[in-house]
PDB file of N, CA and C in Angstrom:
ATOM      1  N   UNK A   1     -10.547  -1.064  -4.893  1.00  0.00           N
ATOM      2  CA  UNK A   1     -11.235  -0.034  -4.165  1.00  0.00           C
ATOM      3  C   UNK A   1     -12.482   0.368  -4.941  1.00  0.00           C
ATOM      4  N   UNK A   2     -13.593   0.939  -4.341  1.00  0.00           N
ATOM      5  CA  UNK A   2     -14.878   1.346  -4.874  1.00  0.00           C
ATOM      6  C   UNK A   2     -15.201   2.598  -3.510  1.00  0.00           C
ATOM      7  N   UNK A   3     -15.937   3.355  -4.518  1.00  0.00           N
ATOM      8  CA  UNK A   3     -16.990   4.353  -3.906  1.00  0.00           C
ATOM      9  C   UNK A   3     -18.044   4.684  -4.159  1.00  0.00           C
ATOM     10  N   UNK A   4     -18.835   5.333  -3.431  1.00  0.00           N
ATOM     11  CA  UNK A   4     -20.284   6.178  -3.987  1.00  0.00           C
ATOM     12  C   UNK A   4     -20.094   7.066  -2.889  1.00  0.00           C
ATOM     13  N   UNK A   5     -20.970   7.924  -3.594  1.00  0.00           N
ATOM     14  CA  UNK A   5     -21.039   9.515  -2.850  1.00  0.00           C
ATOM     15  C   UNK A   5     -22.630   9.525  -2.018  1.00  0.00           C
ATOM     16  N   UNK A   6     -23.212   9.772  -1.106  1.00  0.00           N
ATOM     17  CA  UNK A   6     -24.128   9.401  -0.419  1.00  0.00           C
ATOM     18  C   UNK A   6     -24.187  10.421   0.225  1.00  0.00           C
ATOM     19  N   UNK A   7     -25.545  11.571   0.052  1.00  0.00           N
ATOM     20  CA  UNK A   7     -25.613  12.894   1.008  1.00  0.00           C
ATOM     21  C   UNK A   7     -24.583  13.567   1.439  1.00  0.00           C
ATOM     22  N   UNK A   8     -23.838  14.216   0.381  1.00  0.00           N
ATOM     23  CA  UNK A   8     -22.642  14.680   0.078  1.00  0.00           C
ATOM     24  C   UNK A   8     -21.112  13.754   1.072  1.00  0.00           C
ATOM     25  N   UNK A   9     -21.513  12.822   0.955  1.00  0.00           N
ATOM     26  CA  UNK A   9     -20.049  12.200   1.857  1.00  0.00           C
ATOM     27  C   UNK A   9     -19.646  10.765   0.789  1.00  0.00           C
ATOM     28  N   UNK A  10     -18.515  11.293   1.237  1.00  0.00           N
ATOM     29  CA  UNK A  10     -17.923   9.599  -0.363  1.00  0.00           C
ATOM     30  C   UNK A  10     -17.348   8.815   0.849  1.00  0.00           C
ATOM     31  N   UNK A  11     -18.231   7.465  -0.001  1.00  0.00           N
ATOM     32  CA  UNK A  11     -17.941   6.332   0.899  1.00  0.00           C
ATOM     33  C   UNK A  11     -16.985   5.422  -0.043  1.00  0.00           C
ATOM     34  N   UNK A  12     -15.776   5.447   0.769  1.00  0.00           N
ATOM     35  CA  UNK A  12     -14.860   4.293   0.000  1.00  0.00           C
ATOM     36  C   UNK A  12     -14.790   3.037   0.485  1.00  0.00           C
ATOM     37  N   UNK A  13     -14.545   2.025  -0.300  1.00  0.00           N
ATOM     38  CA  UNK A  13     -14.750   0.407   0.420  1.00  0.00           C
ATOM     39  C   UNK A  13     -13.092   0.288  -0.682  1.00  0.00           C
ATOM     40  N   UNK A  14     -12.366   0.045   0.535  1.00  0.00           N
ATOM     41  CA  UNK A  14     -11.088  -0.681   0.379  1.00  0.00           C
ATOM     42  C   UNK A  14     -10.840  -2.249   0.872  1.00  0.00           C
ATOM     43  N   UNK A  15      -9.915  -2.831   0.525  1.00  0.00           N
ATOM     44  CA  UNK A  15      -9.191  -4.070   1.055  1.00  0.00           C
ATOM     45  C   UNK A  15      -9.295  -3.911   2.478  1.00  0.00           C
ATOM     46  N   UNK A  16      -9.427  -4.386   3.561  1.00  0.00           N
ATOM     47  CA  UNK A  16      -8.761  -4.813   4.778  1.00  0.00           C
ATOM     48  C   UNK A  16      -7.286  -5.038   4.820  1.00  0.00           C
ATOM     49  N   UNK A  17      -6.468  -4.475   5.440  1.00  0.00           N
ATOM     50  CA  UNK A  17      -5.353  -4.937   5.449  1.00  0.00           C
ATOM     51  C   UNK A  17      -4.890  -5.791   6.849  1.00  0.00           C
ATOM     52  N   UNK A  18      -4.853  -7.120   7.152  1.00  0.00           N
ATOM     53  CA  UNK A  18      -4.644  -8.400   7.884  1.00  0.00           C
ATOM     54  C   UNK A  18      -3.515  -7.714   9.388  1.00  0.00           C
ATOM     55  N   UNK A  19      -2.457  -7.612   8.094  1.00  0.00           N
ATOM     56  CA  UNK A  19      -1.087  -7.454   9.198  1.00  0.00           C
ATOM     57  C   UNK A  19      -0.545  -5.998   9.049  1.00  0.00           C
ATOM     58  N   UNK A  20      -1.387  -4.950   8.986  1.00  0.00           N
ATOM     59  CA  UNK A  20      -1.336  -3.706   8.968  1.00  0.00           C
ATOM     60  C   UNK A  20      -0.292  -2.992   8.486  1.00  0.00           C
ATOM     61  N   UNK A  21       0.467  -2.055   8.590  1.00  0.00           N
ATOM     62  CA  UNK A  21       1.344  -1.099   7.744  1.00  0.00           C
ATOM     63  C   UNK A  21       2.847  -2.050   7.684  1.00  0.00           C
ATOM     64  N   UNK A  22       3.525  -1.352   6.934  1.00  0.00           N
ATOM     65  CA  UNK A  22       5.022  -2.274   6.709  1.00  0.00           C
ATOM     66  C   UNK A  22       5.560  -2.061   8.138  1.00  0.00           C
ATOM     67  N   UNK A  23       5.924  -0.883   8.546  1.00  0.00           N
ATOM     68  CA  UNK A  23       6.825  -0.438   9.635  1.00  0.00           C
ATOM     69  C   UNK A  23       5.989  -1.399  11.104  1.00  0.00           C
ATOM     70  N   UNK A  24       5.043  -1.563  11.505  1.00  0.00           N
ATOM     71  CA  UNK A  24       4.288  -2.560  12.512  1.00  0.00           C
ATOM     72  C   UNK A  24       4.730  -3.607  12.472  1.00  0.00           C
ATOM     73  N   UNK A  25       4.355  -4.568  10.695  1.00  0.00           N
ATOM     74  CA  UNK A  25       5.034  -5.692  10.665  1.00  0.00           C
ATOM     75  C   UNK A  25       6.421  -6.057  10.570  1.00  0.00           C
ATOM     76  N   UNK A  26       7.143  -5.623  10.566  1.00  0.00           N
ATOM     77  CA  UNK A  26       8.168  -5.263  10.449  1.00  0.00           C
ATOM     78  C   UNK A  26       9.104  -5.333  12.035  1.00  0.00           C
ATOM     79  N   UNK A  27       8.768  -4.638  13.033  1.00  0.00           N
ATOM     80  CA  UNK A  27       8.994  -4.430  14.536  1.00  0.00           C
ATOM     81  C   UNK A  27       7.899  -6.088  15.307  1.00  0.00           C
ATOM     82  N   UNK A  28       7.139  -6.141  14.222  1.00  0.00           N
ATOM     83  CA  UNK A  28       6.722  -7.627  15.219  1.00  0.00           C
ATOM     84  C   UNK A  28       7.701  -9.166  14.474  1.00  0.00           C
ATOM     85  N   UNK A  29       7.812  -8.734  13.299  1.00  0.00           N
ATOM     86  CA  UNK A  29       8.393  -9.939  12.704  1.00  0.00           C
ATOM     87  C   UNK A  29      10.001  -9.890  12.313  1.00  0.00           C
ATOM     88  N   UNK A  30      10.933  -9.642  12.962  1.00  0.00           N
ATOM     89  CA  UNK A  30      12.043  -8.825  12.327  1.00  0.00           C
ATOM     90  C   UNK A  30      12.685  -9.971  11.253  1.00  0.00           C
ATOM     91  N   UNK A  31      12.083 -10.884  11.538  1.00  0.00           N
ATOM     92  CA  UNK A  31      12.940 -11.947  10.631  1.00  0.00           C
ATOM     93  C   UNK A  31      11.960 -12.745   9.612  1.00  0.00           C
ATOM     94  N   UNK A  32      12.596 -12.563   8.549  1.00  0.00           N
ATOM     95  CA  UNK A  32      11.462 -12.548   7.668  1.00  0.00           C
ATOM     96  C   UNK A  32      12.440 -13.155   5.955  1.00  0.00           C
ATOM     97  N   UNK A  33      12.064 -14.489   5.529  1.00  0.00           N
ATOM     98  CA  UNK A  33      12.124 -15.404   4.081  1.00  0.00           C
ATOM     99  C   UNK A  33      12.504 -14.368   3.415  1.00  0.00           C
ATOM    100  N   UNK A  34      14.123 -14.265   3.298  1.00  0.00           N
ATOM    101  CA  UNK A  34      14.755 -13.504   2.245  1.00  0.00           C
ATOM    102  C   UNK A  34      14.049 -13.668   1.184  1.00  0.00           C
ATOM    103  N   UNK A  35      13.937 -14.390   0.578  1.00  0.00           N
ATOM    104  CA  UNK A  35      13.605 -14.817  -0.497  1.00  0.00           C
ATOM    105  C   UNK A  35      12.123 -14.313  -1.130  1.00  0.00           C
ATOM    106  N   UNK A  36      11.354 -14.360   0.271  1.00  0.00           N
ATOM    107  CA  UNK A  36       9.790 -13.536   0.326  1.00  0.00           C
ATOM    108  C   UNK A  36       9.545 -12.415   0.916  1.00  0.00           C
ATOM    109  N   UNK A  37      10.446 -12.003   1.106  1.00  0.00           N
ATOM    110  CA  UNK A  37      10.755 -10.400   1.413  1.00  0.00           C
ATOM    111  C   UNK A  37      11.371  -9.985   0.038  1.00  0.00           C
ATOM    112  N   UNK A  38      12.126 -10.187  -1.227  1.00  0.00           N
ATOM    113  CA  UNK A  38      12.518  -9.998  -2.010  1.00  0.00           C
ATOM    114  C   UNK A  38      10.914  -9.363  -3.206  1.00  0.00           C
ATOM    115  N   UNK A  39      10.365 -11.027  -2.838  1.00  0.00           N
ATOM    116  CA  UNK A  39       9.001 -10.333  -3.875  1.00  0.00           C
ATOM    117  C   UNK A  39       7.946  -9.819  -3.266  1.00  0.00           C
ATOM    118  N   UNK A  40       8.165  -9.766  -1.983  1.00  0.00           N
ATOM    119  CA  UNK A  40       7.080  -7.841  -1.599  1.00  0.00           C
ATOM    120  C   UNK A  40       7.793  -6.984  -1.981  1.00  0.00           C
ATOM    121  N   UNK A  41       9.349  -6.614  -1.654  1.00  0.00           N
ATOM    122  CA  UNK A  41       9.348  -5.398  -2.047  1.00  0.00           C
ATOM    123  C   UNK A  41       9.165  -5.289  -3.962  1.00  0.00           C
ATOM    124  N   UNK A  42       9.261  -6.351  -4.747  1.00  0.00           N
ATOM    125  CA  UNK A  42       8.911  -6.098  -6.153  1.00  0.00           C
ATOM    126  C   UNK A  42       7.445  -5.713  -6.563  1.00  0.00           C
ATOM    127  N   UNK A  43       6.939  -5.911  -5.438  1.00  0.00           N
ATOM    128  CA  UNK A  43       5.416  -5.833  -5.523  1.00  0.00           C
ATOM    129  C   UNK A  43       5.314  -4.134  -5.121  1.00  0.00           C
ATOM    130  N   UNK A  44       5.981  -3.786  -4.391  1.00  0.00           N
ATOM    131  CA  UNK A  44       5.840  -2.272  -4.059  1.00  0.00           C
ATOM    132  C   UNK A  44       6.580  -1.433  -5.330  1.00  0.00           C
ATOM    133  N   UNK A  45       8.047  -2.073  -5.996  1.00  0.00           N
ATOM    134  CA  UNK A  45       8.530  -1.191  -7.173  1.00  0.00           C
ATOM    135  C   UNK A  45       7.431  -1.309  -7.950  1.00  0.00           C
ATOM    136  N   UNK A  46       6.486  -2.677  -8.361  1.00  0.00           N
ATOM    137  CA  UNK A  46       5.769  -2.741  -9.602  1.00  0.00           C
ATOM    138  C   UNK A  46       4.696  -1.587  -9.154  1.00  0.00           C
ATOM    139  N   UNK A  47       4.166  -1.514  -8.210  1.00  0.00           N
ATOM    140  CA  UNK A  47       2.843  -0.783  -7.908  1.00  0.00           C
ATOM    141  C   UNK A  47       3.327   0.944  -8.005  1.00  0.00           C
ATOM    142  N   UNK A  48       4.685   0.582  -7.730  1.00  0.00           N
ATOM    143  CA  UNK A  48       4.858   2.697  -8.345  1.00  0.00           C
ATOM    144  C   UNK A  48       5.367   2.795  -9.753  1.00  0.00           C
ATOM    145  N   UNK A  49       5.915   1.443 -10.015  1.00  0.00           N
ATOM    146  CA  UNK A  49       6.223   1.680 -11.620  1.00  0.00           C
ATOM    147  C   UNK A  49       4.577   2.244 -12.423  1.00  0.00           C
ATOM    148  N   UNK A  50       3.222   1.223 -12.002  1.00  0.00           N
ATOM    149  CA  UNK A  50       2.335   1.574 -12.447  1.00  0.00           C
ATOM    150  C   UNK A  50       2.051   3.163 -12.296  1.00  0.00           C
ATOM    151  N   UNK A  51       1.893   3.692 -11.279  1.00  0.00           N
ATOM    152  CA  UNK A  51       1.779   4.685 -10.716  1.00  0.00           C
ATOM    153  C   UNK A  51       2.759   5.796 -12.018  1.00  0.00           C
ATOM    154  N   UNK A  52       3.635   5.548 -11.709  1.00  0.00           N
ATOM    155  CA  UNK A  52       4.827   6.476 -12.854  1.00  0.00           C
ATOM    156  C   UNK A  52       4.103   6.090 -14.363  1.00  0.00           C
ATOM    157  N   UNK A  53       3.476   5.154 -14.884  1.00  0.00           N
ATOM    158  CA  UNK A  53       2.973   5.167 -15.952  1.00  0.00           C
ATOM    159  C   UNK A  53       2.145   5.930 -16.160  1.00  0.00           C
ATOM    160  N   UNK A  54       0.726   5.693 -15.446  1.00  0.00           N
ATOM    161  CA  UNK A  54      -0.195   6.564 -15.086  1.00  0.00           C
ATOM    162  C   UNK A  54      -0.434   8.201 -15.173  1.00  0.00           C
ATOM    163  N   UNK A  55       0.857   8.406 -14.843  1.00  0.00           N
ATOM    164  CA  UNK A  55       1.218   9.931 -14.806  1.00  0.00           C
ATOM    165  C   UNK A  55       1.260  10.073 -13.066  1.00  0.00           C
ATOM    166  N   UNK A  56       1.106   9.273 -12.229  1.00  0.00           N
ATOM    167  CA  UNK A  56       1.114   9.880 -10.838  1.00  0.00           C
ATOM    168  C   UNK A  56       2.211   9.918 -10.228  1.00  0.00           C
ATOM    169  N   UNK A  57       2.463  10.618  -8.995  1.00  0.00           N
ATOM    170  CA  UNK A  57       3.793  10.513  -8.048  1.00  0.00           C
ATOM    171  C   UNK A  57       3.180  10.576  -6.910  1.00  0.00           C
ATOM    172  N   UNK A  58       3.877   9.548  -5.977  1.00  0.00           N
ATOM    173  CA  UNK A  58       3.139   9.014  -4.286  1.00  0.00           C
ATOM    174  C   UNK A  58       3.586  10.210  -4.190  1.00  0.00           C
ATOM    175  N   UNK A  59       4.825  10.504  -4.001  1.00  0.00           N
ATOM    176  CA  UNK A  59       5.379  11.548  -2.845  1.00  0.00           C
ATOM    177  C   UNK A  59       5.619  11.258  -1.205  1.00  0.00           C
ATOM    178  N   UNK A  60       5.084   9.818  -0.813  1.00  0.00           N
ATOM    179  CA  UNK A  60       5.153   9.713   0.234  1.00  0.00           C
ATOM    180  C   UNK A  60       5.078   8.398   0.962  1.00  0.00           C
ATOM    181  N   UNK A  61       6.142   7.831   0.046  1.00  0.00           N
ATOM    182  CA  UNK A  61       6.031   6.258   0.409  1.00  0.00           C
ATOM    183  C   UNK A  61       7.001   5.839   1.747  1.00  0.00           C
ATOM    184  N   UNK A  62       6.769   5.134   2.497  1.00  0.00           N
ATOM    185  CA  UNK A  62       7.532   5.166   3.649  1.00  0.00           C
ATOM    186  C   UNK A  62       6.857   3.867   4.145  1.00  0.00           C
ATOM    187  N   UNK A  63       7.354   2.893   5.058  1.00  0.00           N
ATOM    188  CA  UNK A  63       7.098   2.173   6.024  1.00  0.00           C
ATOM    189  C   UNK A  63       5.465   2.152   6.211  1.00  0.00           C
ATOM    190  N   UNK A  64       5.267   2.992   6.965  1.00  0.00           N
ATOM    191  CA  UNK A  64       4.163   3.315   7.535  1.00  0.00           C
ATOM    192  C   UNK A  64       2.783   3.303   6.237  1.00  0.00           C
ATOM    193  N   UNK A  65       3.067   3.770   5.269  1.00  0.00           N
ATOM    194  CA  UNK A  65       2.082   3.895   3.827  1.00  0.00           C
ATOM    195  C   UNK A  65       2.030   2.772   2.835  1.00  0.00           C
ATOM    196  N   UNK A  66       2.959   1.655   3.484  1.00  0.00           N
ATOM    197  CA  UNK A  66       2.422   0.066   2.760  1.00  0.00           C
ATOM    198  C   UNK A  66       1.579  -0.784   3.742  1.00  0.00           C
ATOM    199  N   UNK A  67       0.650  -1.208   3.129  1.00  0.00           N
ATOM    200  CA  UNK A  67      -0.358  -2.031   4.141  1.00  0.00           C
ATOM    201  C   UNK A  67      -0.421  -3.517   3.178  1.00  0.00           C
ATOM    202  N   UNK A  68      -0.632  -4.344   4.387  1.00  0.00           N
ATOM    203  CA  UNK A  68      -0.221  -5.937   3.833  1.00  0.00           C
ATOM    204  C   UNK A  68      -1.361  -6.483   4.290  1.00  0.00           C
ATOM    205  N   UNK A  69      -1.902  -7.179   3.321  1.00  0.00           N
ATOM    206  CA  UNK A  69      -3.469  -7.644   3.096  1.00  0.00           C
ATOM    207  C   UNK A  69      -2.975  -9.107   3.694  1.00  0.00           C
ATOM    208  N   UNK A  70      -4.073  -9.896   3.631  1.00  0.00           N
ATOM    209  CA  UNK A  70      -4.300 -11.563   4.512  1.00  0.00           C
ATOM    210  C   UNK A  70      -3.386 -12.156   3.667  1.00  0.00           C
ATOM    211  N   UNK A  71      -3.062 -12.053   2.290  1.00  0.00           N
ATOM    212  CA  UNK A  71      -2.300 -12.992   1.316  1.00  0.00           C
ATOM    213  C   UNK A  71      -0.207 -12.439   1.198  1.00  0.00           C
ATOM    214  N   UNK A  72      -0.448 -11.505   2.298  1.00  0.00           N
ATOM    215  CA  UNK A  72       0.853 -10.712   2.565  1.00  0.00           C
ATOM    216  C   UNK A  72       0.846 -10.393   1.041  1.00  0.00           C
ATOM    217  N   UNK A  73       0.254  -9.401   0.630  1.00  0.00           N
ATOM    218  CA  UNK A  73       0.603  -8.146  -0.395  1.00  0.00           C
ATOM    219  C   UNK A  73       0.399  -6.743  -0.333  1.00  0.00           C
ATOM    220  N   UNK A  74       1.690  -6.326  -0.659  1.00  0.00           N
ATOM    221  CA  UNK A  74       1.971  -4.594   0.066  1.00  0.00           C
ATOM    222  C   UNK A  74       1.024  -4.021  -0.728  1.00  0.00           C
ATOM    223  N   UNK A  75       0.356  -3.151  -0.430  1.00  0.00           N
ATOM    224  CA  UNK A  75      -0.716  -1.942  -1.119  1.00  0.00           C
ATOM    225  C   UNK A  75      -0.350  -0.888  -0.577  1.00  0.00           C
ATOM    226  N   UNK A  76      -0.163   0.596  -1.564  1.00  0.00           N
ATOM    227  CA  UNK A  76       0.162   1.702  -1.080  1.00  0.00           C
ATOM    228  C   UNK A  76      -0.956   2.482  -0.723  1.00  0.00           C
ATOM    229  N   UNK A  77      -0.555   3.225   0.365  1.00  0.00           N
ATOM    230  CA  UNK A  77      -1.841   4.277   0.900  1.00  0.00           C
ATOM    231  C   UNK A  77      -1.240   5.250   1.288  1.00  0.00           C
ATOM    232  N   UNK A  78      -2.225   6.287   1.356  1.00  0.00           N
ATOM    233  CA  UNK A  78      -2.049   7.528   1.707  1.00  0.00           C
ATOM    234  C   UNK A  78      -1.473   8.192   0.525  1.00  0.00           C
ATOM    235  N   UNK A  79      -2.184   8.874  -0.285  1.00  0.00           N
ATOM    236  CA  UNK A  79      -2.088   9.386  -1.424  1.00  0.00           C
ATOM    237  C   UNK A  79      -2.330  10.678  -1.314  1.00  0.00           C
ATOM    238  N   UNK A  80      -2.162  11.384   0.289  1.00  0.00           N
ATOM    239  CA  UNK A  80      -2.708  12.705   0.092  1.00  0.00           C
ATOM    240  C   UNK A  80      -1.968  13.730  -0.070  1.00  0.00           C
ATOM    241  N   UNK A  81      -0.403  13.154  -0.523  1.00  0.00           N
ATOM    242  CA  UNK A  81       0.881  14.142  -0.885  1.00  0.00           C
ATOM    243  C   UNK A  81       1.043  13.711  -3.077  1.00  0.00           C
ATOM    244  N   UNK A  82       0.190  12.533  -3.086  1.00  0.00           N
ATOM    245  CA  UNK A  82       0.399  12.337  -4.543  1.00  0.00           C
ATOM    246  C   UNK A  82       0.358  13.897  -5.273  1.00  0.00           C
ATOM    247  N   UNK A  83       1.004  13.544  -7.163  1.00  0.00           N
ATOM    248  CA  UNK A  83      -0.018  14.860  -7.672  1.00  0.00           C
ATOM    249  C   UNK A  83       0.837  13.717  -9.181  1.00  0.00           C
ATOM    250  N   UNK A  84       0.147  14.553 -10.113  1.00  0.00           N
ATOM    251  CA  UNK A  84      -0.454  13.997 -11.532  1.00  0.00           C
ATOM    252  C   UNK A  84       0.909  14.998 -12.044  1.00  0.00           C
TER     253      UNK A  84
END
């Protein structure tokens, strides 16, 4: 992710996410490579383990707040319940 602030408004440039939130893909694909369903969700513990290092807490991880990019990797969003 990147930003700049531009006549008081912050412009963020994120990832695209391909196949949109978990809970969407999820109701379109119900069947889904045990095996590669195993290492997304490790990809979502590692990304809050970071998070818990950091000092942060989501507060609000759910279905709906993982988004899956073109290479199917979960990214968390919606950080507006986080706090430090």
């Amino acid at each position: 992710m990147d930003f700049d602030v531009k006549d008081n408004s912050l412009i963020m440039l994120i990832e695209f996410a391909k196949y949109g939130d978990l809970f969407s893909f999820i109701k379109k694909m119900p069947e889904f490579n045990e095996r590669k369903l195993i290492k997304f969700y490790y990809k979502i513990i590692q990304s809050i383990q970071y998070l818990h290092n950091k000092k942060l807490i989501h507060r609000d991880i759910k279905p709906e707040n993982v988004l899956i990019t073109k290479n199917f990797r979960p990214k968390l969003a919606d950080f507006g319940a986080s706090v430090r």
